[in-house]
Protein backbone atom coordinates (compact mmCIF):
# COMPACT_ATOMS: atom_id res chain seq x y z
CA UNK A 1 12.05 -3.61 190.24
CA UNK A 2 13.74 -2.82 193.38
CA UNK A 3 14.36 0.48 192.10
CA UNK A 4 10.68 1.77 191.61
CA UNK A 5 9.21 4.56 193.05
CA UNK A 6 6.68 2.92 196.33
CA UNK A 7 3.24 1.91 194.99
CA UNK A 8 1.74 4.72 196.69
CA UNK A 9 -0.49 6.11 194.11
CA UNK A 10 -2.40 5.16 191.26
CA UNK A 11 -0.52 4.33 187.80
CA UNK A 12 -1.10 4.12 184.68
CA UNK A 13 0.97 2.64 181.79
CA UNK A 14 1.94 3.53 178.47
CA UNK A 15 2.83 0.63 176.01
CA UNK A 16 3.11 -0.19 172.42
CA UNK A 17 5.29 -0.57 169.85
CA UNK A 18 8.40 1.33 169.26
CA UNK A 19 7.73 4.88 167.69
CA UNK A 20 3.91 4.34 168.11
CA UNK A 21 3.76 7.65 170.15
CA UNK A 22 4.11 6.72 173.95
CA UNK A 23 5.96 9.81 174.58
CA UNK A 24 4.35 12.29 172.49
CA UNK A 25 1.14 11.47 174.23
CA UNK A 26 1.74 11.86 177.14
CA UNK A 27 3.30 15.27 176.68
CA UNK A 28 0.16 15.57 174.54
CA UNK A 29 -1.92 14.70 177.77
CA UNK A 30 -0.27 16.61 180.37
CA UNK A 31 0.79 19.55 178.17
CA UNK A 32 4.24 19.90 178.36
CA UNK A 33 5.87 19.54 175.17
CA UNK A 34 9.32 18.21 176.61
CA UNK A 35 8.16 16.27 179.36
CA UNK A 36 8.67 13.02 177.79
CA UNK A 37 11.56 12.01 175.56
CA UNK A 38 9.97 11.77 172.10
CA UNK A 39 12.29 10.82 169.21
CA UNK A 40 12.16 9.10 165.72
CA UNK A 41 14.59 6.64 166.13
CA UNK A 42 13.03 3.02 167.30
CA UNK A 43 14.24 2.31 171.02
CA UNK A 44 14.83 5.75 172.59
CA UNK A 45 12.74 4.46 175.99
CA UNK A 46 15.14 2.19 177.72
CA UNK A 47 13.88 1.97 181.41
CA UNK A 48 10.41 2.77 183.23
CA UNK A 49 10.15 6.34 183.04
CA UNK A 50 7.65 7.96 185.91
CA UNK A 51 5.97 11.42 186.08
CA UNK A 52 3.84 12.20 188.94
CA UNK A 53 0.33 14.34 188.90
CA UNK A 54 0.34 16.01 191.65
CA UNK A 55 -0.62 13.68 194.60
CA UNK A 56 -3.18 11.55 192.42
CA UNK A 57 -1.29 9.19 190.38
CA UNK A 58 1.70 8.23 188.08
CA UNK A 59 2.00 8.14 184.24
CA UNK A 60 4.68 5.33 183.18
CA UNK A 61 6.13 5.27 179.98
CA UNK A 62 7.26 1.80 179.27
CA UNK A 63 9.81 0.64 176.93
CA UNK A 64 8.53 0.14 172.67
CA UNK A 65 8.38 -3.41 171.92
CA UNK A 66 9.25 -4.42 168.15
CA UNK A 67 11.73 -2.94 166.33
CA UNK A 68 14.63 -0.92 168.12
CA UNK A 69 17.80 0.59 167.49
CA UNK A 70 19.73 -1.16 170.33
CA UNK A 71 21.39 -4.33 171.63
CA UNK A 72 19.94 -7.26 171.54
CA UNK A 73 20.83 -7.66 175.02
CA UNK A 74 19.54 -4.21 176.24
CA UNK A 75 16.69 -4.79 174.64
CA UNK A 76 15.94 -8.32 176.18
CA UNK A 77 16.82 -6.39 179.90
CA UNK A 78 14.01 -3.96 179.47
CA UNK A 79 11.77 -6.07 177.85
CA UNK A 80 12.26 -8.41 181.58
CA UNK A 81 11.57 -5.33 183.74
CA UNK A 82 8.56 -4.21 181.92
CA UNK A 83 7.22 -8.05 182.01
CA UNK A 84 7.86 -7.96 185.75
CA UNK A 85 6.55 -4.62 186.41
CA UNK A 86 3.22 -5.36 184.41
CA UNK A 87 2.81 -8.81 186.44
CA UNK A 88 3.53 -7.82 189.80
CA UNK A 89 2.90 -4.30 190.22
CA UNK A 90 0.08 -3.69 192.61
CA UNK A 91 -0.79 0.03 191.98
CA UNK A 92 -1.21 -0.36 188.56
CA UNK A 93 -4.62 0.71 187.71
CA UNK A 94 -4.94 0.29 183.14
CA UNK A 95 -2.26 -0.51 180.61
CA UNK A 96 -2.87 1.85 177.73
CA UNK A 97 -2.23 0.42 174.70
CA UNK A 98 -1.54 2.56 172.01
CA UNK A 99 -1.67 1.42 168.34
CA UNK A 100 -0.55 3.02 165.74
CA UNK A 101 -4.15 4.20 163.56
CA UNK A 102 -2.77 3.58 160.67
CA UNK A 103 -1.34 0.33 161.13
CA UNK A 104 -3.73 -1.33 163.07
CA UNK A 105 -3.30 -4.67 165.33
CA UNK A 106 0.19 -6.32 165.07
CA UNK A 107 0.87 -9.79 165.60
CA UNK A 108 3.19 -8.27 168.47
CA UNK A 109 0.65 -6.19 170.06
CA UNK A 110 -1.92 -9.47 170.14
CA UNK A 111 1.06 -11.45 171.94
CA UNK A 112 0.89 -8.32 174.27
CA UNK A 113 -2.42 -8.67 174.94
CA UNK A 114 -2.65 -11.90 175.37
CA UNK A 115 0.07 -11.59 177.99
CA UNK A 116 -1.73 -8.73 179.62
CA UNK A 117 -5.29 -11.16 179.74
CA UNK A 118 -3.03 -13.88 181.26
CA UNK A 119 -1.68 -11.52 183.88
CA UNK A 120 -4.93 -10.03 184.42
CA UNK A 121 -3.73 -6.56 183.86
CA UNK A 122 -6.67 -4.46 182.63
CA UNK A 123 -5.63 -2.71 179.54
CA UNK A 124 -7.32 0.06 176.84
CA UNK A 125 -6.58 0.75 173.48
CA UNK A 126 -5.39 3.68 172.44
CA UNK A 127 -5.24 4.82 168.49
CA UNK A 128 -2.51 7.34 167.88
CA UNK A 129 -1.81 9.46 165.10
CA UNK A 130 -5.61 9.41 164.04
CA UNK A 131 -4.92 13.10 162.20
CA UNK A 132 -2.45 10.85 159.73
CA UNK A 133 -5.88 9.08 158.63
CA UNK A 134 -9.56 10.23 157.21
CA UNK A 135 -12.35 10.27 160.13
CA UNK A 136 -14.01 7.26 158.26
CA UNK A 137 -11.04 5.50 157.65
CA UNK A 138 -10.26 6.03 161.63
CA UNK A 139 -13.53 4.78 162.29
CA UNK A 140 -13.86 1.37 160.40
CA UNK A 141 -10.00 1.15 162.46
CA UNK A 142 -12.10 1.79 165.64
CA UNK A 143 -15.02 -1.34 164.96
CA UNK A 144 -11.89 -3.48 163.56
CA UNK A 145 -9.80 -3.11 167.05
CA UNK A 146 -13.20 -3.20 168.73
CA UNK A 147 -14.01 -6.85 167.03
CA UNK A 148 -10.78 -7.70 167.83
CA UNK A 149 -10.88 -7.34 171.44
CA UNK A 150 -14.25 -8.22 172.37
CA UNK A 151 -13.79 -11.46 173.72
CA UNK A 152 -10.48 -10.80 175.88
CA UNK A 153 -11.18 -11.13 179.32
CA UNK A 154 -8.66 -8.12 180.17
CA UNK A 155 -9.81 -5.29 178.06
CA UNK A 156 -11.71 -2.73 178.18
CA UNK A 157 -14.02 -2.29 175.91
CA UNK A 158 -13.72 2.00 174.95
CA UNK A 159 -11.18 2.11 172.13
CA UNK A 160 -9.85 5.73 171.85
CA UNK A 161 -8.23 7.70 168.77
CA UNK A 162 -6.23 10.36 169.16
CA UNK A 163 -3.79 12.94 167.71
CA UNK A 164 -0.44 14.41 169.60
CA UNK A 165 -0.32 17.15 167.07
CA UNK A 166 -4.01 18.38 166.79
CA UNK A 167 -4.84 17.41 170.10
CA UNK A 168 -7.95 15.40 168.99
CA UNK A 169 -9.22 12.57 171.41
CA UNK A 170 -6.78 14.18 174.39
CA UNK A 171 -9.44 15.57 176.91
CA UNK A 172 -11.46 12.52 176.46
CA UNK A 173 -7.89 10.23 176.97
CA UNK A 174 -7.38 12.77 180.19
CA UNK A 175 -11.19 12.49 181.42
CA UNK A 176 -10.78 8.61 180.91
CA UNK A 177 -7.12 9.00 183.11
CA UNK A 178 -8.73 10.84 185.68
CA UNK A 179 -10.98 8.65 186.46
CA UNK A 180 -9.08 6.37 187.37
CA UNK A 181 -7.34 7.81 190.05
């Protein structure tokens, strides 16, 4: 933690499972196609990774929970930091939660939630890879996630899909983004 850029601006967090799209979204959101790391292997996000706007905020891409390709013991070191960063960092504005559309709610990503309600850390789901899907079948995902979060004290309640490669649901994810900071 000591390491962290100052809590001077704004953040906002990227979590989910491991290859649920962290990376790809965000170079979906700010344009860049390199910006973020994105690979196919489980595990590639080992630490924090920060990219300031401007002078408005920070995007963090936090470490994949689930499945990875690494050490146990690396993978119980990042999984500490991003606990501690989520519980004690004061800048952090939303947690964005991205599920995979296809997939749906994980008994891992309810633990996360229910750690993020505990902590008090606002968080919004986030549907990736919606283009892998048919619009209906992306919208019955949509009421299901939005059942399914209803009553947790730390959620909000918009539940977004989007698309990395077609670019669908990004300038509404970006509008959302922006205002918060």
């Amino acid at each position: 933690m000591d390491g962290l850029p100052p809590a001077e601006l704004p953040e906002i967090a990227f979590a989910g499972r491991s290859n649920v799209g962290k990376s790809s979204l965000l170079n979906a959101l700010t344009g860049r196609k390199a910006l973020a790391r994105a690979s196919s292997e489980p595990g590639r996000t080992r630490e924090l990774n920060y990219f300031r706007v401007g002078d408005t905020l920070r995007l963090v891409d936090l470490p994949g929970y689930g499945f990875a390709k690494a050490p146990k013991n690396e993978i119980a070191r990042w999984t500490s930091l991003m606990r501690d960063y989520l519980r004690g960092r004061a800048p952090l504005k939303r947690v964005l939660l991205l599920i995979d559309a296809r997939h749906g709610l994980k008994p891992n990503d309810n633990e996360v939630m229910k750690a993020l309600d505990d902590a008090a850390v606002t968080y919004q789901i986030v549907l990736t890879k919606a283009d892998k899907m048919k619009p209906t079948e992306n919208q019955e995902t949509i009421a299901a996630v939005q059942a399914a979060i209803a009553k947790r004290p730390a959620a909000h309640p918009l539940v977004m899909a989007t698309s990395s490669e077609t670019g669908d649901g990004i300038e509404a994810l970006r509008a959302e983004i922006a205002a918060l900071a």
